[in-house]
PDB file of N, CA and C in Angstrom:
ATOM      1  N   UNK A   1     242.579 267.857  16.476  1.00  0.00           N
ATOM      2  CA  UNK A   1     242.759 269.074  17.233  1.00  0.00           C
ATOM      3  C   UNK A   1     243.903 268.858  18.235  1.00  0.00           C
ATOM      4  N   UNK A   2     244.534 270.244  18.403  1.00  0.00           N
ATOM      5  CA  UNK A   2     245.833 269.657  19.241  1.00  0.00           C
ATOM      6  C   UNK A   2     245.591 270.552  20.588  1.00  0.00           C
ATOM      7  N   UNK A   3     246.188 270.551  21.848  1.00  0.00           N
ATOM      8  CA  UNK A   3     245.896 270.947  22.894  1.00  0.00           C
ATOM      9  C   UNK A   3     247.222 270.914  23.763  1.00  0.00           C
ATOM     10  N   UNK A   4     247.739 271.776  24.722  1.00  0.00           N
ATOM     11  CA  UNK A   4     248.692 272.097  25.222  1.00  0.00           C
ATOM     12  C   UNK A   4     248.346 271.590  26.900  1.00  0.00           C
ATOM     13  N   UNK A   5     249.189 270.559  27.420  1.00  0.00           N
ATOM     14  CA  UNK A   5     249.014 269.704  28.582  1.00  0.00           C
ATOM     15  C   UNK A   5     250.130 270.632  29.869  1.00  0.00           C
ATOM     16  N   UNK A   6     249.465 271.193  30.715  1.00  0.00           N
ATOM     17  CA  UNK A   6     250.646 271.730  31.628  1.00  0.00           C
ATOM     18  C   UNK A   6     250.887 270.998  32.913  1.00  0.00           C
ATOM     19  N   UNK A   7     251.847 269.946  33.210  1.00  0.00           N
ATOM     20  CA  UNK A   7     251.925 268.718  34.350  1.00  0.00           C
ATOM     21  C   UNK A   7     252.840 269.345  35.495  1.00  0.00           C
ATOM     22  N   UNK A   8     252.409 269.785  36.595  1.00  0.00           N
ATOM     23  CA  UNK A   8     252.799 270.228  37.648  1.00  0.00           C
ATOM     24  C   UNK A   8     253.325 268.873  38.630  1.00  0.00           C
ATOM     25  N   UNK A   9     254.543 268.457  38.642  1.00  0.00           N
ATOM     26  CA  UNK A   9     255.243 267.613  40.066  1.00  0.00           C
ATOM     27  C   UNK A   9     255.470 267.878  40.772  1.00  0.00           C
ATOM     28  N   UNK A  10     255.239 267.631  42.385  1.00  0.00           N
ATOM     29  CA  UNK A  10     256.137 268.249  43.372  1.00  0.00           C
ATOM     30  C   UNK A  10     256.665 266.566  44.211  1.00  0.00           C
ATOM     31  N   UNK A  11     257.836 267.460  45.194  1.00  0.00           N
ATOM     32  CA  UNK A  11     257.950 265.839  45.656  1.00  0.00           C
ATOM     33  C   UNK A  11     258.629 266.547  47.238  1.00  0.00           C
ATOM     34  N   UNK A  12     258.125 266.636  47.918  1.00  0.00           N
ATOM     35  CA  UNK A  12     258.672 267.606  49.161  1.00  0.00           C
ATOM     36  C   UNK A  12     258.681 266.801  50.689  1.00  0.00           C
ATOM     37  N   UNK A  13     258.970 267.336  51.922  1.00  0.00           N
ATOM     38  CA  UNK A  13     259.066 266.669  53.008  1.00  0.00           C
ATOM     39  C   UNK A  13     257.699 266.419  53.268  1.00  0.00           C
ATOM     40  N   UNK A  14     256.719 267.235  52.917  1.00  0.00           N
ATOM     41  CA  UNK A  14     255.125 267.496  53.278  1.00  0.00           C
ATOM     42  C   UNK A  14     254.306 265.871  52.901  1.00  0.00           C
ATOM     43  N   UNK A  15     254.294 266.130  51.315  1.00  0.00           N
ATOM     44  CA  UNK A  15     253.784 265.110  50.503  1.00  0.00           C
ATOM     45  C   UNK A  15     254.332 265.518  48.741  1.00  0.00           C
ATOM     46  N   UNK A  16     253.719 264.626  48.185  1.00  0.00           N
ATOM     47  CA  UNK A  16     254.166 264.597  46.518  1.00  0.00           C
ATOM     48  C   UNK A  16     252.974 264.322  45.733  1.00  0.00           C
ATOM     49  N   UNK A  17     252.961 264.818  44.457  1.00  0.00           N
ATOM     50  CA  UNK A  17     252.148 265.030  43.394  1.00  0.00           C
ATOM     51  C   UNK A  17     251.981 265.627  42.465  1.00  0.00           C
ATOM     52  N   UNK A  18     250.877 265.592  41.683  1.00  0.00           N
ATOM     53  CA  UNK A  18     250.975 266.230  40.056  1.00  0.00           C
ATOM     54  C   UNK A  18     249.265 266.990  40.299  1.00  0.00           C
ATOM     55  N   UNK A  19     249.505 267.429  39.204  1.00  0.00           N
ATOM     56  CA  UNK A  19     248.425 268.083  38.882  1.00  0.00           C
ATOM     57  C   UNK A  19     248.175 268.464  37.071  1.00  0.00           C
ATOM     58  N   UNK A  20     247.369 268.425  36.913  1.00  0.00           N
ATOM     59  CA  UNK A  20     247.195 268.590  35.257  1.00  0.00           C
ATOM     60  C   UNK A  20     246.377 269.728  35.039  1.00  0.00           C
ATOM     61  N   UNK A  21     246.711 270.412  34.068  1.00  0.00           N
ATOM     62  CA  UNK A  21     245.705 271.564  32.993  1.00  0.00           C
ATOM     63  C   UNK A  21     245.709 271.313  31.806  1.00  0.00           C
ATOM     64  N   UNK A  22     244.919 271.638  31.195  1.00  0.00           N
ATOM     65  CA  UNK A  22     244.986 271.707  29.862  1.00  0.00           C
ATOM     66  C   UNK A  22     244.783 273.255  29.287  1.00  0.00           C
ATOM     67  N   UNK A  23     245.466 273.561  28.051  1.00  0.00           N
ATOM     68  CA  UNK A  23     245.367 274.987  27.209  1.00  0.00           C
ATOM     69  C   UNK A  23     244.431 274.348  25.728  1.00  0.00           C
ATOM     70  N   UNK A  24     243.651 275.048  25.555  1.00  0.00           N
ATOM     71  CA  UNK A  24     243.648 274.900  23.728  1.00  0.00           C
ATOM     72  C   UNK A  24     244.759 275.656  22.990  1.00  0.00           C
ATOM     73  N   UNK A  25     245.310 274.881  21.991  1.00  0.00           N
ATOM     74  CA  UNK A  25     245.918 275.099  20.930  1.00  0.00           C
ATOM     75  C   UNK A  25     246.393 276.256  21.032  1.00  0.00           C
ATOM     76  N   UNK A  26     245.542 277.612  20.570  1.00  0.00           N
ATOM     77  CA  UNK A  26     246.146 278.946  20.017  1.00  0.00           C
ATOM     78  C   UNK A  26     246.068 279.681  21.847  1.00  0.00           C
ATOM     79  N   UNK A  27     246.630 278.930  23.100  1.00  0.00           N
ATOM     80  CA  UNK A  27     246.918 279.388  24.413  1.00  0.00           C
ATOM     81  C   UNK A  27     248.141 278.828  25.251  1.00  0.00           C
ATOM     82  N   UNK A  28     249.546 278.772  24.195  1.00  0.00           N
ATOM     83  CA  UNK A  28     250.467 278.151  24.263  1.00  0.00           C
ATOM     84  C   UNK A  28     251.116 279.454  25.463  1.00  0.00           C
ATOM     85  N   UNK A  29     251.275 280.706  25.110  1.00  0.00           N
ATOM     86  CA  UNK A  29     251.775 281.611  25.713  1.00  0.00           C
ATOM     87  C   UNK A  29     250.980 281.636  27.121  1.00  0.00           C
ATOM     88  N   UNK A  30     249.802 281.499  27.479  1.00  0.00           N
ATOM     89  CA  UNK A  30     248.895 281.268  28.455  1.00  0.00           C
ATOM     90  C   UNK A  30     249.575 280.466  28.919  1.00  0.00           C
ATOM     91  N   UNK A  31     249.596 279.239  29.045  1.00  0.00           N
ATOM     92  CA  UNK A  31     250.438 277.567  29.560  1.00  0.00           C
ATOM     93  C   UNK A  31     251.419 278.214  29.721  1.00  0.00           C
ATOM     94  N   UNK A  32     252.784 279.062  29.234  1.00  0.00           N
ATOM     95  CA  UNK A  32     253.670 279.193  29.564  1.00  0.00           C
ATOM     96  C   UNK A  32     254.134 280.591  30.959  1.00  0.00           C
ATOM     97  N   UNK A  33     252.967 281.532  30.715  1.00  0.00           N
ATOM     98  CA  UNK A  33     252.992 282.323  31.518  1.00  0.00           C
ATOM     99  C   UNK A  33     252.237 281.634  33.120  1.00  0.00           C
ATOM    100  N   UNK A  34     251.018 280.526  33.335  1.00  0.00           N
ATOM    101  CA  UNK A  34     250.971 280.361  34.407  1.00  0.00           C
ATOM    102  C   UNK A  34     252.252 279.026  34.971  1.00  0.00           C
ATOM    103  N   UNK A  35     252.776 278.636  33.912  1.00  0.00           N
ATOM    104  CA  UNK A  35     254.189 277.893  34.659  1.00  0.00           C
ATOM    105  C   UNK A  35     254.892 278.672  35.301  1.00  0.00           C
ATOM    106  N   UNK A  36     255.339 279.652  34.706  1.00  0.00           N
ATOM    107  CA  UNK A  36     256.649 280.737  35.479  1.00  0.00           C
ATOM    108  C   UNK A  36     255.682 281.385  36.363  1.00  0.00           C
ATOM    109  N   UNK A  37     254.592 281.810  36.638  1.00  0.00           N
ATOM    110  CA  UNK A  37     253.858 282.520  37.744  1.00  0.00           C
ATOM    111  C   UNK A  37     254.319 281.510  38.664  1.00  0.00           C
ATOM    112  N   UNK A  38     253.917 280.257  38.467  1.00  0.00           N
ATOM    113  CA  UNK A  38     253.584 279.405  39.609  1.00  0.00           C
ATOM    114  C   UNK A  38     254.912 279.105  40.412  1.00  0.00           C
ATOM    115  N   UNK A  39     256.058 278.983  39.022  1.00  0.00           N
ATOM    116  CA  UNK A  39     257.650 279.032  39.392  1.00  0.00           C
ATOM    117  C   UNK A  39     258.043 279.978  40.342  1.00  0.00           C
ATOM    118  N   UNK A  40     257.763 281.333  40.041  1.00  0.00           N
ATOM    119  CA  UNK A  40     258.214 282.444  40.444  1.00  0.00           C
ATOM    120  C   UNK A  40     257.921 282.572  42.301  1.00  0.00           C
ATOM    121  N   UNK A  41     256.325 282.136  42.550  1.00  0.00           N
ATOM    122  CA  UNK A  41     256.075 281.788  43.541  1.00  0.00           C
ATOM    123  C   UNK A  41     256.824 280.828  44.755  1.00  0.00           C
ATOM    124  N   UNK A  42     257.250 280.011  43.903  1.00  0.00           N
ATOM    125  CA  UNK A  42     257.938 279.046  45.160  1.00  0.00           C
ATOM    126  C   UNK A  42     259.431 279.412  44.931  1.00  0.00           C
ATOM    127  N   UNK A  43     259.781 279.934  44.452  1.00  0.00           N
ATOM    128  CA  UNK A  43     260.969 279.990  43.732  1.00  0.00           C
ATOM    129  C   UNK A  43     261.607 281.532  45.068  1.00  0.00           C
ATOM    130  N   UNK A  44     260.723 282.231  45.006  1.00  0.00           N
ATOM    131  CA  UNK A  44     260.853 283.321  46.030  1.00  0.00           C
ATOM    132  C   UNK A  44     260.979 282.832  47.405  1.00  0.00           C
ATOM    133  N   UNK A  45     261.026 281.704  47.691  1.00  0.00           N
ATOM    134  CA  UNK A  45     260.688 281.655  49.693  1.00  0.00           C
ATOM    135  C   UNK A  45     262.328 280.667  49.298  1.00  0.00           C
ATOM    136  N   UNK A  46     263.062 280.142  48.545  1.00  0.00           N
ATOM    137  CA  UNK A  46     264.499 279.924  48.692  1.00  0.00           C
ATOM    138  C   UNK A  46     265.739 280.702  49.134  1.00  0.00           C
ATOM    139  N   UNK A  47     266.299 280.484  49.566  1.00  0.00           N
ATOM    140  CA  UNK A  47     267.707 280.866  49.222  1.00  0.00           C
ATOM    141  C   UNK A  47     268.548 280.399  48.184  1.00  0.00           C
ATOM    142  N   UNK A  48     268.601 278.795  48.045  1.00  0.00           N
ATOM    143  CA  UNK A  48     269.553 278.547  47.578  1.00  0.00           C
ATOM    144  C   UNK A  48     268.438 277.932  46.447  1.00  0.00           C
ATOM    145  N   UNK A  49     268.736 278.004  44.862  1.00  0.00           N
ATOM    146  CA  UNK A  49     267.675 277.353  44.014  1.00  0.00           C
ATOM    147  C   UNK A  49     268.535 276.609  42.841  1.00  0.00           C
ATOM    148  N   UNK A  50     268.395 275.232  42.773  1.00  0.00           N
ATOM    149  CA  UNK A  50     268.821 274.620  41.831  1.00  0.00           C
ATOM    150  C   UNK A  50     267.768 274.550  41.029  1.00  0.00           C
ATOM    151  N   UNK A  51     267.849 275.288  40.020  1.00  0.00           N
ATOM    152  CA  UNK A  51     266.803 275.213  38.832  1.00  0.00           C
ATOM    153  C   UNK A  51     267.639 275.285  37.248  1.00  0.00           C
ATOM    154  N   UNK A  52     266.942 274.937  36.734  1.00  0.00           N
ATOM    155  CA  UNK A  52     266.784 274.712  35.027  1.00  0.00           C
ATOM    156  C   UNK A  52     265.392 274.546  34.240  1.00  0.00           C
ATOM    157  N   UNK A  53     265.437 275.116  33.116  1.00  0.00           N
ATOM    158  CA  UNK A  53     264.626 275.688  32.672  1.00  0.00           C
ATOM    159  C   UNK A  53     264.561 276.020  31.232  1.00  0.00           C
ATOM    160  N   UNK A  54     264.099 275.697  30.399  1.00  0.00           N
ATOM    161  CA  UNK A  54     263.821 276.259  28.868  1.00  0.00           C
ATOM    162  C   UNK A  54     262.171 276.801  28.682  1.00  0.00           C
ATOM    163  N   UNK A  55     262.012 277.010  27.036  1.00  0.00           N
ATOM    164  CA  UNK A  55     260.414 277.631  26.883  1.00  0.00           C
ATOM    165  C   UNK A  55     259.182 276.968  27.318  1.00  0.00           C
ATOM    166  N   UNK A  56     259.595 275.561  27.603  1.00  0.00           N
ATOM    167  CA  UNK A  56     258.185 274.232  28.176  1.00  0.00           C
ATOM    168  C   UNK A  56     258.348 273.856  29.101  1.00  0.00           C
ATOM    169  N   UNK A  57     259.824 274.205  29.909  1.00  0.00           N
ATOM    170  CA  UNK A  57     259.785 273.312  31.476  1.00  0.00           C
ATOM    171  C   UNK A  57     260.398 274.290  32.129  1.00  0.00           C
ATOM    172  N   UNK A  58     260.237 273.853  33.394  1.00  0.00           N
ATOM    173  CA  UNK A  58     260.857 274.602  34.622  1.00  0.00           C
ATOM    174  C   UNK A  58     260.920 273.347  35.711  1.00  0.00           C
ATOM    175  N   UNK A  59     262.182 273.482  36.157  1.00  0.00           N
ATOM    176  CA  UNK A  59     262.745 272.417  37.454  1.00  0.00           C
ATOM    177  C   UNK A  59     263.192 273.061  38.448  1.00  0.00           C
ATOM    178  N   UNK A  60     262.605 273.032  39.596  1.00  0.00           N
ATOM    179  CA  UNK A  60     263.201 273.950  40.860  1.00  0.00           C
ATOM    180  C   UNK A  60     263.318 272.975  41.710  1.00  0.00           C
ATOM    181  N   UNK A  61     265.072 272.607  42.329  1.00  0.00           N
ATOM    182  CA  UNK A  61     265.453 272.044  43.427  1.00  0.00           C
ATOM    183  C   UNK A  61     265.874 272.511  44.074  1.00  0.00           C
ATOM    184  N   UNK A  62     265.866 271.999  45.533  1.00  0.00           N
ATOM    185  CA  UNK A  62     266.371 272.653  47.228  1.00  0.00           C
ATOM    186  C   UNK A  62     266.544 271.361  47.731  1.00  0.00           C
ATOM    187  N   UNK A  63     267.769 271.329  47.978  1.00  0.00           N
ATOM    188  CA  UNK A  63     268.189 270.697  49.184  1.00  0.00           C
ATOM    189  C   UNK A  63     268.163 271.236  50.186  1.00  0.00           C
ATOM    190  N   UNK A  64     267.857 270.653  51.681  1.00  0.00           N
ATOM    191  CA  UNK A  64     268.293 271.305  53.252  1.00  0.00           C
ATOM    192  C   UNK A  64     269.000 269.857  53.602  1.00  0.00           C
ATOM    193  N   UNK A  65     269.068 270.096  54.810  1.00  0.00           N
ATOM    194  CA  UNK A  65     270.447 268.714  55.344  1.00  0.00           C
ATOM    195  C   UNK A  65     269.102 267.678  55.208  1.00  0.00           C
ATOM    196  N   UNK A  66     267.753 267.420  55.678  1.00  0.00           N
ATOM    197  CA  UNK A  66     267.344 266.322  55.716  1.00  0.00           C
ATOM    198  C   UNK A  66     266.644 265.736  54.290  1.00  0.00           C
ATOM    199  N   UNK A  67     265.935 266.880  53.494  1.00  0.00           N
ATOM    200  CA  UNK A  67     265.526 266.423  52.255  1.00  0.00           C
ATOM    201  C   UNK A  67     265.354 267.028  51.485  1.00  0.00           C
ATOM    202  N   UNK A  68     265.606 266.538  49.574  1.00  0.00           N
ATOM    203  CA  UNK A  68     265.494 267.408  48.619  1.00  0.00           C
ATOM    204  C   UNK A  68     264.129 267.720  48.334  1.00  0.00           C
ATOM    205  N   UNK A  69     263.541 268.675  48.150  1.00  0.00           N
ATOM    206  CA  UNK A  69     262.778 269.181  47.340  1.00  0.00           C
ATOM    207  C   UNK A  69     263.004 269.886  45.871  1.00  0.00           C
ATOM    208  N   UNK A  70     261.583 268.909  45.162  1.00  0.00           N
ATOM    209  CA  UNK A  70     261.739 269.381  43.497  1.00  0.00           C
ATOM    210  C   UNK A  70     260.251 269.969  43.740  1.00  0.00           C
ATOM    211  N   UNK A  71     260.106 270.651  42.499  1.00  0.00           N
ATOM    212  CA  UNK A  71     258.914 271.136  41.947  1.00  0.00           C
ATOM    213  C   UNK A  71     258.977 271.358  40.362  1.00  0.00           C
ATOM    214  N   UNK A  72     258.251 270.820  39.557  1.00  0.00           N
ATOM    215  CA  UNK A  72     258.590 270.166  38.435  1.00  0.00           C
ATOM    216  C   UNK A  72     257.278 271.044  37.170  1.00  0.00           C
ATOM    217  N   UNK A  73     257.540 271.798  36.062  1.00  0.00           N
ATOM    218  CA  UNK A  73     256.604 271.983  35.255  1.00  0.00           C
ATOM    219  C   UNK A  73     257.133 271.643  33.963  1.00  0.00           C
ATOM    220  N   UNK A  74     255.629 270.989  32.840  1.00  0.00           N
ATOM    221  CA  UNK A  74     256.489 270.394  31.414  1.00  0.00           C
ATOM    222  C   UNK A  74     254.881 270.652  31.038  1.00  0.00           C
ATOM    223  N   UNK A  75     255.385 271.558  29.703  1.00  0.00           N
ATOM    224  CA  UNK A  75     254.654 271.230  28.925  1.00  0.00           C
ATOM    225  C   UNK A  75     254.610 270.579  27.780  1.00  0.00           C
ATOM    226  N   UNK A  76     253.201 269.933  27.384  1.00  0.00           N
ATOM    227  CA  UNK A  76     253.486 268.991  25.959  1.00  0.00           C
ATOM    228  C   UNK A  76     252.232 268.880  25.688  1.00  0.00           C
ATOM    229  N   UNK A  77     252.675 268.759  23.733  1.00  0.00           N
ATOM    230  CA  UNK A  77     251.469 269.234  22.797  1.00  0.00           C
ATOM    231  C   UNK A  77     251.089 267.688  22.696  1.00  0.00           C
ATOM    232  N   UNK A  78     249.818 267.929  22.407  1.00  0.00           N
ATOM    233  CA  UNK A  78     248.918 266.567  21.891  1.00  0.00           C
ATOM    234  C   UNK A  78     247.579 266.755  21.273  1.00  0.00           C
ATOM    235  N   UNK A  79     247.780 265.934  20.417  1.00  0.00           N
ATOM    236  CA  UNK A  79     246.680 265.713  19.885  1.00  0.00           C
ATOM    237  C   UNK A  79     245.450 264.988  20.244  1.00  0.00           C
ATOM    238  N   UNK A  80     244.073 265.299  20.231  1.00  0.00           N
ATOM    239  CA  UNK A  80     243.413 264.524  20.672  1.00  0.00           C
ATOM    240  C   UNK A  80     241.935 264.523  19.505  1.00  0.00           C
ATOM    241  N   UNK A  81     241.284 263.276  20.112  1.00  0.00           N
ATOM    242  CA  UNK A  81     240.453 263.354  19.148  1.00  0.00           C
ATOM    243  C   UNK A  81     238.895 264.519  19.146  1.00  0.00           C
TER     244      UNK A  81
END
């Protein structure tokens, strides 16, 4: 059975970390719609947004003069038993 892994990074002045979800299989569009929700969210309080992005990831960077902030989403299929 295969299953869709959605890995949330952040790495900010605050603190840093991940977070994990999992989708079943036939909830690939699900996994991809709460990435860009979650994108869209932080993505709004920027001005300036260094991001990149295809159908499984999203990368949002900000620099200010003292530190970069990323916020990081990837998804990836796996199989499990």
């Amino acid at each position: 059975m295969k299953v869709y892994i959605l890995e949330h990074r952040w790495d900010n002045a605050d603190n840093e970390g991940s977070e994990i979800q999992v989708f079943s299989y036939d909830h690939l569009n699900m996994a991809r719609k709460t990435m860009r929700d979650a994108a869209e969210k932080i993505r709004a309080q920027w001005e300036q947004d260094y991001t990149w992005e295809d159908e499984n990831s999203i990368h949002l960077g900000f620099t200010d003069s003292l530190y970069g902030t990323v916020y990081a989403w990837e998804i990836y299929e796996r199989e499990v038993l």
